[in-house]
Protein backbone atom coordinates (compact mmCIF):
# COMPACT_ATOMS: atom_id res chain seq x y z
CA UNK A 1 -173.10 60.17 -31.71
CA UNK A 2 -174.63 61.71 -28.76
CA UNK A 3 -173.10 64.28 -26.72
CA UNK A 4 -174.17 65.25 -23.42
CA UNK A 5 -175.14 68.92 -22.05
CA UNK A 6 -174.45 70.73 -19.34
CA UNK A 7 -177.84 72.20 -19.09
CA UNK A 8 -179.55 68.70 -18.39
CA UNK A 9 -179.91 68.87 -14.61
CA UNK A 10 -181.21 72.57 -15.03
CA UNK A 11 -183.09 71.42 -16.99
CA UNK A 12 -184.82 68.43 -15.49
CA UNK A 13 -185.44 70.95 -12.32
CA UNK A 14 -187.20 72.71 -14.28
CA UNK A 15 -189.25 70.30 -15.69
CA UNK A 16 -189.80 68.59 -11.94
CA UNK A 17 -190.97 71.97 -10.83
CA UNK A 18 -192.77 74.67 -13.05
CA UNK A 19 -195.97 73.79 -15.18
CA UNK A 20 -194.59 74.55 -18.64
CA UNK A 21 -190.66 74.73 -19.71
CA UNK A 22 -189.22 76.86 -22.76
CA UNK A 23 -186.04 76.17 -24.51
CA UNK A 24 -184.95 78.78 -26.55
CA UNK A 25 -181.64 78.54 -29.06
CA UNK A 26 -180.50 79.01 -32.25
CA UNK A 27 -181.40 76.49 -34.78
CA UNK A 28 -179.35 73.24 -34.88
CA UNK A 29 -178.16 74.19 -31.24
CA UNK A 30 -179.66 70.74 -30.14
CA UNK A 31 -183.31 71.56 -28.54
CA UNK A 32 -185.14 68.55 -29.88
CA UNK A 33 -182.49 66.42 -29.69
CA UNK A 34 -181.81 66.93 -26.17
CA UNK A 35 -185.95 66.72 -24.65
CA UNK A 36 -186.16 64.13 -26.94
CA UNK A 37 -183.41 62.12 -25.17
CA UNK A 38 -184.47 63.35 -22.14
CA UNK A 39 -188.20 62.76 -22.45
CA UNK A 40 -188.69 59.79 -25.03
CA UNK A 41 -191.96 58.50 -23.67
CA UNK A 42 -193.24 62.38 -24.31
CA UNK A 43 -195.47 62.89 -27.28
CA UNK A 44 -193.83 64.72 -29.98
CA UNK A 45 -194.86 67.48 -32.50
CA UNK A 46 -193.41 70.11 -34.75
CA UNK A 47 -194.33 73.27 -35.86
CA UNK A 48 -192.28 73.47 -39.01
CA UNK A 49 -195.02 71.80 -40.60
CA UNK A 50 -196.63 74.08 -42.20
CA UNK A 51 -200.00 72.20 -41.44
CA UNK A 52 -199.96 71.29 -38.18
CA UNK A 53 -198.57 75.21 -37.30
CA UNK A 54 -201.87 76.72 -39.35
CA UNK A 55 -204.00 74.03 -37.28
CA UNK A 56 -202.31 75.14 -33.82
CA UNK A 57 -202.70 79.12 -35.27
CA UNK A 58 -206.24 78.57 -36.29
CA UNK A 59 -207.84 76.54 -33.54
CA UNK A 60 -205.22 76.25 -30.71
CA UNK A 61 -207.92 74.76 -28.39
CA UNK A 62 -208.42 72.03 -30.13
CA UNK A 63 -204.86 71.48 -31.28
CA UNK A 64 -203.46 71.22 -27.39
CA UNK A 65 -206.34 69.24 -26.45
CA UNK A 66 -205.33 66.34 -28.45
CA UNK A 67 -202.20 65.65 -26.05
CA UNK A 68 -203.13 63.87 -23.05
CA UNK A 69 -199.72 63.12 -21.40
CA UNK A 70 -196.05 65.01 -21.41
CA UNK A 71 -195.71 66.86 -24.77
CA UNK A 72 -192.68 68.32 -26.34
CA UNK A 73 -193.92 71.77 -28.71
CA UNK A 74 -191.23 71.93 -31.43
CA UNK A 75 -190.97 75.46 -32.92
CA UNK A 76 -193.47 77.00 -31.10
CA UNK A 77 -192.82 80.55 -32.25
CA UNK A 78 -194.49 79.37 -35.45
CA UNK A 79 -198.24 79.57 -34.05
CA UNK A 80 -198.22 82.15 -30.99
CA UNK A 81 -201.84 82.04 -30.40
CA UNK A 82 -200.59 78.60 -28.74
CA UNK A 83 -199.69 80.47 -25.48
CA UNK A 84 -203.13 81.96 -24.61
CA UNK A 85 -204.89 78.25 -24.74
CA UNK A 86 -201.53 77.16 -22.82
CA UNK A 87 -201.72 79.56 -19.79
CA UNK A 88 -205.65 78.29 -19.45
CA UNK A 89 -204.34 74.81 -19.38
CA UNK A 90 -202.12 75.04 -17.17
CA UNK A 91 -204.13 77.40 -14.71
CA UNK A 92 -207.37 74.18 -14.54
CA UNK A 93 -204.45 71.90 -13.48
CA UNK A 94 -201.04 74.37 -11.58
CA UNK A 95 -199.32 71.17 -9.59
CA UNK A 96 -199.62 69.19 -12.82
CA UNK A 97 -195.49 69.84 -13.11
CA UNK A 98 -193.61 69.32 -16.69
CA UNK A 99 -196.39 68.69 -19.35
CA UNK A 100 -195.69 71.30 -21.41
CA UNK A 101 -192.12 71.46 -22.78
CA UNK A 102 -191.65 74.04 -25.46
CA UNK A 103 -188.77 75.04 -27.99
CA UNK A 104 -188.49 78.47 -29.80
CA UNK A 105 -185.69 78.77 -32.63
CA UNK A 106 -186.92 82.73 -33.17
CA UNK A 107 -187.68 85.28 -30.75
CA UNK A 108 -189.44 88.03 -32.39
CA UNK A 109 -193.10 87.24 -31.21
CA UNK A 110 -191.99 84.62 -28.84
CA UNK A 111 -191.18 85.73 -26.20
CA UNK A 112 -193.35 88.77 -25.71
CA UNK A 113 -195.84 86.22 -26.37
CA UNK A 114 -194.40 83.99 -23.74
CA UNK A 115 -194.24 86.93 -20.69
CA UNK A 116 -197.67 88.39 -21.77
CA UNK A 117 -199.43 84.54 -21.17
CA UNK A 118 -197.23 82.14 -19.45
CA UNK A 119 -195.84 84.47 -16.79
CA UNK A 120 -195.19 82.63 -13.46
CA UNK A 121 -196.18 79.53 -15.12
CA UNK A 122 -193.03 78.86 -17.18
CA UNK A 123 -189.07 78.89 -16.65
CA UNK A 124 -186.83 79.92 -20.01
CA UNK A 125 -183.90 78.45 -20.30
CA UNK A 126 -181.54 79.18 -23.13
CA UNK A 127 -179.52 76.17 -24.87
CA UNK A 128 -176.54 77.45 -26.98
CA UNK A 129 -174.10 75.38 -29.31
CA UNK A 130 -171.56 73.34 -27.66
CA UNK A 131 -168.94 74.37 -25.29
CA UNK A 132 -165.79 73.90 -24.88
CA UNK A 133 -166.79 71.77 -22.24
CA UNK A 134 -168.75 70.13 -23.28
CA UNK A 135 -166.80 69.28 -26.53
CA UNK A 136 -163.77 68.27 -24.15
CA UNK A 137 -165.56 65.35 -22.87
CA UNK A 138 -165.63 63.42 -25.87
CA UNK A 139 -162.55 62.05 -28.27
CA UNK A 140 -163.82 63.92 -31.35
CA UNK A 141 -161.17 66.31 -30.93
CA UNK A 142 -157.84 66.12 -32.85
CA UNK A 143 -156.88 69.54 -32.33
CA UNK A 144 -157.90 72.65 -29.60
CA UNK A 145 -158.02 75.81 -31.77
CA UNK A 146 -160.35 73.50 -34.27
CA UNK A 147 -163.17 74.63 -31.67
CA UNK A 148 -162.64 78.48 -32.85
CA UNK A 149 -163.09 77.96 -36.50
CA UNK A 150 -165.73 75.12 -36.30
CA UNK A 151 -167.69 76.46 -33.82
CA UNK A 152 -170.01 74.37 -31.18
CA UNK A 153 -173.26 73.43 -33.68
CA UNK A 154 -173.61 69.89 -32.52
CA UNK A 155 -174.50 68.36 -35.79
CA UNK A 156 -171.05 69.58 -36.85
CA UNK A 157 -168.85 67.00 -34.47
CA UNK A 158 -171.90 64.52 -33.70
CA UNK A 159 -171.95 63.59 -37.27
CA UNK A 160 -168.46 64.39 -38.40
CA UNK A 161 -170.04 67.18 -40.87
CA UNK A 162 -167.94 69.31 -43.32
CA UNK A 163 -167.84 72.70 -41.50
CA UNK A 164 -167.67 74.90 -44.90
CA UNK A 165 -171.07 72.90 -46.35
CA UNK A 166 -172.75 72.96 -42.85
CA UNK A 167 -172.77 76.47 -42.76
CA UNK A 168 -173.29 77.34 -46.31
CA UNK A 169 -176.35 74.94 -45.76
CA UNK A 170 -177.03 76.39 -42.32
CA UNK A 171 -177.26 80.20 -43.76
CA UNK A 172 -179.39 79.90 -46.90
CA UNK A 173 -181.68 77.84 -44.77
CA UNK A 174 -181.74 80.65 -42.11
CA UNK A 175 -181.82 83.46 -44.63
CA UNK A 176 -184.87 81.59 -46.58
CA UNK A 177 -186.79 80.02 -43.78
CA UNK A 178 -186.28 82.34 -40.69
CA UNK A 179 -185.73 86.55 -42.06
CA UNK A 180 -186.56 87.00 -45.56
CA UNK A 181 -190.41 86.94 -44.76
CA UNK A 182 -190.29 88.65 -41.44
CA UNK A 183 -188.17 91.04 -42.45
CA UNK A 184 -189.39 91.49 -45.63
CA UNK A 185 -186.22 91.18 -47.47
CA UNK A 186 -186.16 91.92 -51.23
CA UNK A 187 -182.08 92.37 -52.01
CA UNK A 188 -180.88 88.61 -49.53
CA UNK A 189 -177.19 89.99 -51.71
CA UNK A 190 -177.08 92.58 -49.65
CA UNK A 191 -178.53 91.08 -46.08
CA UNK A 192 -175.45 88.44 -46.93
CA UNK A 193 -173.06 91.02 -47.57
CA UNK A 194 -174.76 92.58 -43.87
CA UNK A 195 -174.01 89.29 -42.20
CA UNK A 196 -169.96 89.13 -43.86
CA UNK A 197 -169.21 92.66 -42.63
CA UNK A 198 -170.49 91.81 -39.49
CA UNK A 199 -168.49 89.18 -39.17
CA UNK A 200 -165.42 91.35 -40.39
CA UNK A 201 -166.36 93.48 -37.26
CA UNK A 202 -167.19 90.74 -34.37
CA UNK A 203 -165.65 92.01 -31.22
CA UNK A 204 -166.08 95.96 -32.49
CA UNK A 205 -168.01 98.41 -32.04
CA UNK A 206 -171.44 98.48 -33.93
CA UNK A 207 -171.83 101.48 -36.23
CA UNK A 208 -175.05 101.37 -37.95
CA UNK A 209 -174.02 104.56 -40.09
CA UNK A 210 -170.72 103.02 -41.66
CA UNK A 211 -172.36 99.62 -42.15
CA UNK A 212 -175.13 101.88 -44.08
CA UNK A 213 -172.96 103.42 -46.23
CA UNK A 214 -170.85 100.16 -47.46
CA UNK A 215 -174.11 97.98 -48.35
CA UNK A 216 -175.71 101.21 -49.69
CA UNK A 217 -178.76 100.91 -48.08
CA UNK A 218 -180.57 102.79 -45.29
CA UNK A 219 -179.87 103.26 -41.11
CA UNK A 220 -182.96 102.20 -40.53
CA UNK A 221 -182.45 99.12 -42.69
CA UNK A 222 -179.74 98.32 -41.13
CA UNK A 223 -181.18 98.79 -37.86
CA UNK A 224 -183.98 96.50 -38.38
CA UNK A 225 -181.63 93.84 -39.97
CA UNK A 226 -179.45 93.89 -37.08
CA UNK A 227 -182.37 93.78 -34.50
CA UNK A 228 -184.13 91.07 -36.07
CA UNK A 229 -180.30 88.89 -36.03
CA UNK A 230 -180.47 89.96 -32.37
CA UNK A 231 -183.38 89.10 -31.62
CA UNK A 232 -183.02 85.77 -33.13
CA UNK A 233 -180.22 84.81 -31.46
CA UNK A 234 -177.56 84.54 -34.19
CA UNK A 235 -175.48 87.75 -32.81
CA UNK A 236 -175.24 89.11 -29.53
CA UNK A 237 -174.88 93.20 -28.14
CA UNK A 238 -172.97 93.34 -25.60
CA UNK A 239 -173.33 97.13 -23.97
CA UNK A 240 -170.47 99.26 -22.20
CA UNK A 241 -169.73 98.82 -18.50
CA UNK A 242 -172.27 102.38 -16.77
CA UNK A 243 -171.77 102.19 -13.00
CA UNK A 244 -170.37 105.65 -12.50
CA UNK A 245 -166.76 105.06 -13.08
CA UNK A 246 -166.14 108.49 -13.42
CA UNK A 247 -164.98 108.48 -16.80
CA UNK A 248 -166.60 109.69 -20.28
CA UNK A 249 -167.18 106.19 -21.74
CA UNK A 250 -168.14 104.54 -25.45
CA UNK A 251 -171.77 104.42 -25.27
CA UNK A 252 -171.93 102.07 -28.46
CA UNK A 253 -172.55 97.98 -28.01
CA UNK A 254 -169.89 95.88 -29.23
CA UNK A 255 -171.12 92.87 -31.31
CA UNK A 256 -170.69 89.16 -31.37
CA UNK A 257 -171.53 86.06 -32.97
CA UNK A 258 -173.43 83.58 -31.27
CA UNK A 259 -170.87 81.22 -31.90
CA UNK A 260 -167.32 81.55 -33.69
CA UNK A 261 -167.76 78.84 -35.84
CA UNK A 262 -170.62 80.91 -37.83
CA UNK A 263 -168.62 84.27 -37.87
CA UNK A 264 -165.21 82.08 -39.38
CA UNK A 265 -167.77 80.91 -42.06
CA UNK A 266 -168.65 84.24 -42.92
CA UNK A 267 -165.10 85.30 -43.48
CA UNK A 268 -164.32 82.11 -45.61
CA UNK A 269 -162.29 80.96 -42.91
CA UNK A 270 -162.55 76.77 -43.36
CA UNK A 271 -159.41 74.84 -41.71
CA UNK A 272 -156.80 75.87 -38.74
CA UNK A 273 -154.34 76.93 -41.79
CA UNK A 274 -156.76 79.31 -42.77
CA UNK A 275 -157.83 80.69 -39.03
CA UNK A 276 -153.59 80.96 -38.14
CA UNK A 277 -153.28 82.97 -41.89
CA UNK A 278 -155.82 84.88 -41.26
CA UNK A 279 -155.88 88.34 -40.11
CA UNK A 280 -159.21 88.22 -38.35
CA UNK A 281 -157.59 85.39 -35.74
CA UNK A 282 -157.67 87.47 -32.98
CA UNK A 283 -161.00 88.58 -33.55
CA UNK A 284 -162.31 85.58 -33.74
CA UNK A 285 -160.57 84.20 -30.39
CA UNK A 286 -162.30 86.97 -28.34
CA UNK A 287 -165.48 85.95 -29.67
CA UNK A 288 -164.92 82.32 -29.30
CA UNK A 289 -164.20 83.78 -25.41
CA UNK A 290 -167.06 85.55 -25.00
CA UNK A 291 -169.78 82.92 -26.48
CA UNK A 292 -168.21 81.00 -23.49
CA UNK A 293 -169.43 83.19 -20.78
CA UNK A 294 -172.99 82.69 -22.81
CA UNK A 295 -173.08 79.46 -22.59
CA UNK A 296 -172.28 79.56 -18.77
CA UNK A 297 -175.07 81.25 -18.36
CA UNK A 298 -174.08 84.89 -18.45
CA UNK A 299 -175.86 87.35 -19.74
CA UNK A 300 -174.95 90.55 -22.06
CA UNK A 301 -176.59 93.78 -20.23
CA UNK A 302 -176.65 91.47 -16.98
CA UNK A 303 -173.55 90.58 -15.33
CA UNK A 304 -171.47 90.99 -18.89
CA UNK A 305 -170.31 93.99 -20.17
CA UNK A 306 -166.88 95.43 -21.66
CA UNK A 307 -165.50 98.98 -20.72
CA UNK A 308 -164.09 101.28 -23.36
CA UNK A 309 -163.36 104.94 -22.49
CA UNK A 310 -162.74 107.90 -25.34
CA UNK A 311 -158.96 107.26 -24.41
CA UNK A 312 -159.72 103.81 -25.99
CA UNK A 313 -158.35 102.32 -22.61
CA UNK A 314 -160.59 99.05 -22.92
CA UNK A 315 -161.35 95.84 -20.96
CA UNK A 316 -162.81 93.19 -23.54
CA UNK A 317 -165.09 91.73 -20.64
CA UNK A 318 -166.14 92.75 -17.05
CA UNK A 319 -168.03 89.99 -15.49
CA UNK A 320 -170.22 90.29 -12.40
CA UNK A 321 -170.53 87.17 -10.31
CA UNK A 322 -171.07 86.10 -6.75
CA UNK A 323 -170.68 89.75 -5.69
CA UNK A 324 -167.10 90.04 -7.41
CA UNK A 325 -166.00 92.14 -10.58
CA UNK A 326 -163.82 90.00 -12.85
CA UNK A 327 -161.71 92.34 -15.87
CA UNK A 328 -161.17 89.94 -18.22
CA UNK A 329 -158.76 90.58 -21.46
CA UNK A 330 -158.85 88.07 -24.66
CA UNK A 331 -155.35 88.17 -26.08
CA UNK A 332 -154.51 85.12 -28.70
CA UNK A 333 -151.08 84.60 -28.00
CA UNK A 334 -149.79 82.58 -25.70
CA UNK A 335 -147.61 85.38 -23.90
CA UNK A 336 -149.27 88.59 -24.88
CA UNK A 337 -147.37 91.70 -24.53
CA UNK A 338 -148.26 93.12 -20.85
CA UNK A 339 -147.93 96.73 -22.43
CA UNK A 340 -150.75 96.04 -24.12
CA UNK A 341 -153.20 95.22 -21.18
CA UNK A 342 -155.13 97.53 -19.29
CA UNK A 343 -155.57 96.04 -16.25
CA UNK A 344 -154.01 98.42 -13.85
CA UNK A 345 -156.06 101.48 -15.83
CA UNK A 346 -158.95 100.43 -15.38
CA UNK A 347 -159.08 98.11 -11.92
CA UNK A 348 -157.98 101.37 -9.90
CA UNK A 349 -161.94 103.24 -11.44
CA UNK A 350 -163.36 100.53 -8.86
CA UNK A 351 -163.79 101.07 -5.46
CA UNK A 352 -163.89 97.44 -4.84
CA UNK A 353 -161.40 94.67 -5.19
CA UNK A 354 -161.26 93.29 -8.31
CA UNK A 355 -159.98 90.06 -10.51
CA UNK A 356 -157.92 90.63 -13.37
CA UNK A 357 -157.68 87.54 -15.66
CA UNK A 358 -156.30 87.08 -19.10
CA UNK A 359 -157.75 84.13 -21.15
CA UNK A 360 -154.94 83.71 -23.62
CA UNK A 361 -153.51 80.56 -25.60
CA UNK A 362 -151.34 78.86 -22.77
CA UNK A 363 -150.95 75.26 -23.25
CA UNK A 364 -151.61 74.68 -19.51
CA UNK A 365 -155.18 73.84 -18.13
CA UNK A 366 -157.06 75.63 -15.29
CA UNK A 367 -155.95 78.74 -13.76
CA UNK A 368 -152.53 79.98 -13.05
CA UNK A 369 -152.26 82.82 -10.87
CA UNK A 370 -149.64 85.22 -11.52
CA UNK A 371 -148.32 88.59 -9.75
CA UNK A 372 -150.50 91.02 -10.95
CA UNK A 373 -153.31 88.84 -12.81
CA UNK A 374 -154.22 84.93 -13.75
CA UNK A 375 -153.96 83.37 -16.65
CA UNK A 376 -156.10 80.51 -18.17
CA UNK A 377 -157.11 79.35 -22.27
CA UNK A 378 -160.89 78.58 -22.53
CA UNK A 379 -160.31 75.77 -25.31
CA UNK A 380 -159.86 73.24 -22.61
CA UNK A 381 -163.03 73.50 -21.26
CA UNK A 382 -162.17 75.23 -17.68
CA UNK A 383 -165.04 77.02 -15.95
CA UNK A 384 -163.58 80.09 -14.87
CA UNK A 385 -165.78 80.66 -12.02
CA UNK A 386 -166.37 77.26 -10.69
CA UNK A 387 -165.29 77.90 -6.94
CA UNK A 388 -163.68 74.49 -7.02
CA UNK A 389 -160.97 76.26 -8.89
């Protein structure tokens, strides 16, 4: 079954108007799948064959030069001497618009690679799993909160896939294929046990020391590990709110899963008994929030951040847009104790207005605007910040 995306106009701009187009993503997030429905009279080819990546490696001239119309690039990351041959390409030919669409599933040479060649000659665009959106608009929901412990891969709800086996599948295949050789990984026990205490701590704040000292191996170790699942996409580090709020303020990132489907894996968390059983619940619901401001386009470091001060007063999110701060709390419950959120606290350290919005498990959709703050629940698929709203 196909599902649509909400990144297909964007992306078919893009394609209309820059010489080359990248699409970056986890794996199984839906890259080929989607230019290939987009684009099915382009030429096709994939790097995850191990030939064809040492012949585009090797002798990238030659390799590009065998495409003559529109080509989708799958895996490009695997042969980054591609992007040197590209960038002359493109320059003998610059109103030649779309021919080269890429994909990237790691970023560790990519996109350096990518800025260094194909700078001003390519637009980036970032595909993550499913929404809640875009999940809404189909029938292959039975029930909301299924979206928190299943998570948004698409091959998941396209093809009616057991989440436990998709995942178990999905991380050995990672682990195997994508970190063991780049990182150099001799102990994958203990870069497993990494990714489960990770997931134990999704939505906290990342402490390379204590995650050291209970896998027994180095900071530095850990460091790497955690930068290489960073820079791959699979977790996110989302830093502290720093425009001179006058306060002394948590300088650590907090860290999240790309998607909340992958982080209830880790924690053996398999059916919507087991997520409302489960001690880890909440956890899990602000990072099913958060992975929803990713995949409407915001960006951690950007217009994303979360306050904390050494008072632990804390806003989970503070979102930048159109020129307006939003303090957004994620609070499971459907009426969350008011005690319990800072809103006040922390809205008066701004010398502009501000929005203070709880996303919380009310059965109603859209927005409700209440005295001191507005209420909505991100499972049905409402855009927060569409001004339509």
């Amino acid at each position: 079954m196909w599902i649509s995306r909400q990144h297909i106009a964007k992306i078919e701009r893009a394609i209309n108007s820059r010489p080359a187009v990248l699409l970056t993503g986890v794996r199984q997030s839906g890259k080929s799948s989607l230019l290939k429905k987009l684009l099915p009279q382009a030429e096709y080819v994939t790097l995850d064959r191990v030939a064809l990546a040492e012949e585009a490696e090797i002798n990238p001239t030659r390799f590009l030069k065998k495409f003559n119309k529109q080509t989708i690039i799958d895996e490009v990351q695997y042969a980054p001497s591609l992007f040197r041959d590209l960038k002359s390409l493109i320059d003998e030919n610059r109103s030649l618009k779309g021919k080269w669409i890429l994909t990237g599933s790691q970023q560790f040479a990519l996109m350096s690679g990518v800025h260094e060649s194909l700078a001003g000659r390519i637009r980036i665009i970032h595909l993550g799993t499913l929404s809640a959106n875009e999940l809404n608009a189909t029938n292959l929901i039975k029930k909301k909160r299924d979206l928190i412990w299943k998570g948004g891969f698409p091959e998941i709800w396209a093809e009616k896939l057991d989440a436990e086996e998709f995942f178990e599948d999905y991380i050995q295949t990672y682990l195997e294929r994508d970190l063991k050789d780049v990182l150099n990984i001799t102990n994958l026990r203990d870069f497993r046990r990494l990714l489960s205490l990770l997931a134990l701590r999704c939505g906290q704040l990342l402490n390379f020391s204590t995650l050291a000292k209970d896998i027994g191996v180095s900071v530095n170790t850990i460091k790497s590990w955690v930068s290489a699942l960073e820079a791959s996409g699979l977790v996110i580090l989302l830093p502290p709110y720093y425009n001179n709020l006058g306060k002394r303020l948590i300088k650590a990132p907090k860290l999240y899963f790309c998607d909340s489907g992958l982080a209830a894996a880790l924690l053996n968390i398999n059916s919507l008994k087991t997520l409302d059983n489960s001690t880890h619940s909440g956890h899990l619901w602000e990072n099913f929030v958060f992975a929803e401001f990713i995949k409407e386009g915001f960006i951690a470091g950007k217009n994303l951040f979360y306050y904390r001060d050494q008072n632990s007063v804390e806003i989970d999110f503070i979102v930048e847009k159109d020129g307006q701060t939003h303090l957004i709390e994620a609070k499971e419950s459907e009426r969350p104790d008011r005690k319990k959120l800072n809103f006040k606290k922390v809205a008066k350290l701004f010398s502009e207005d501000v929005k203070c919005i709880l996303a919380c498990g009310i059965e109603e959709k859209g927005r409700l605007d209440l005295t001191d703050f507005s209420v909505y629940n991100p499972l049905y698929g409402f855009s927060l910040f569409d001004k339509k709203n």
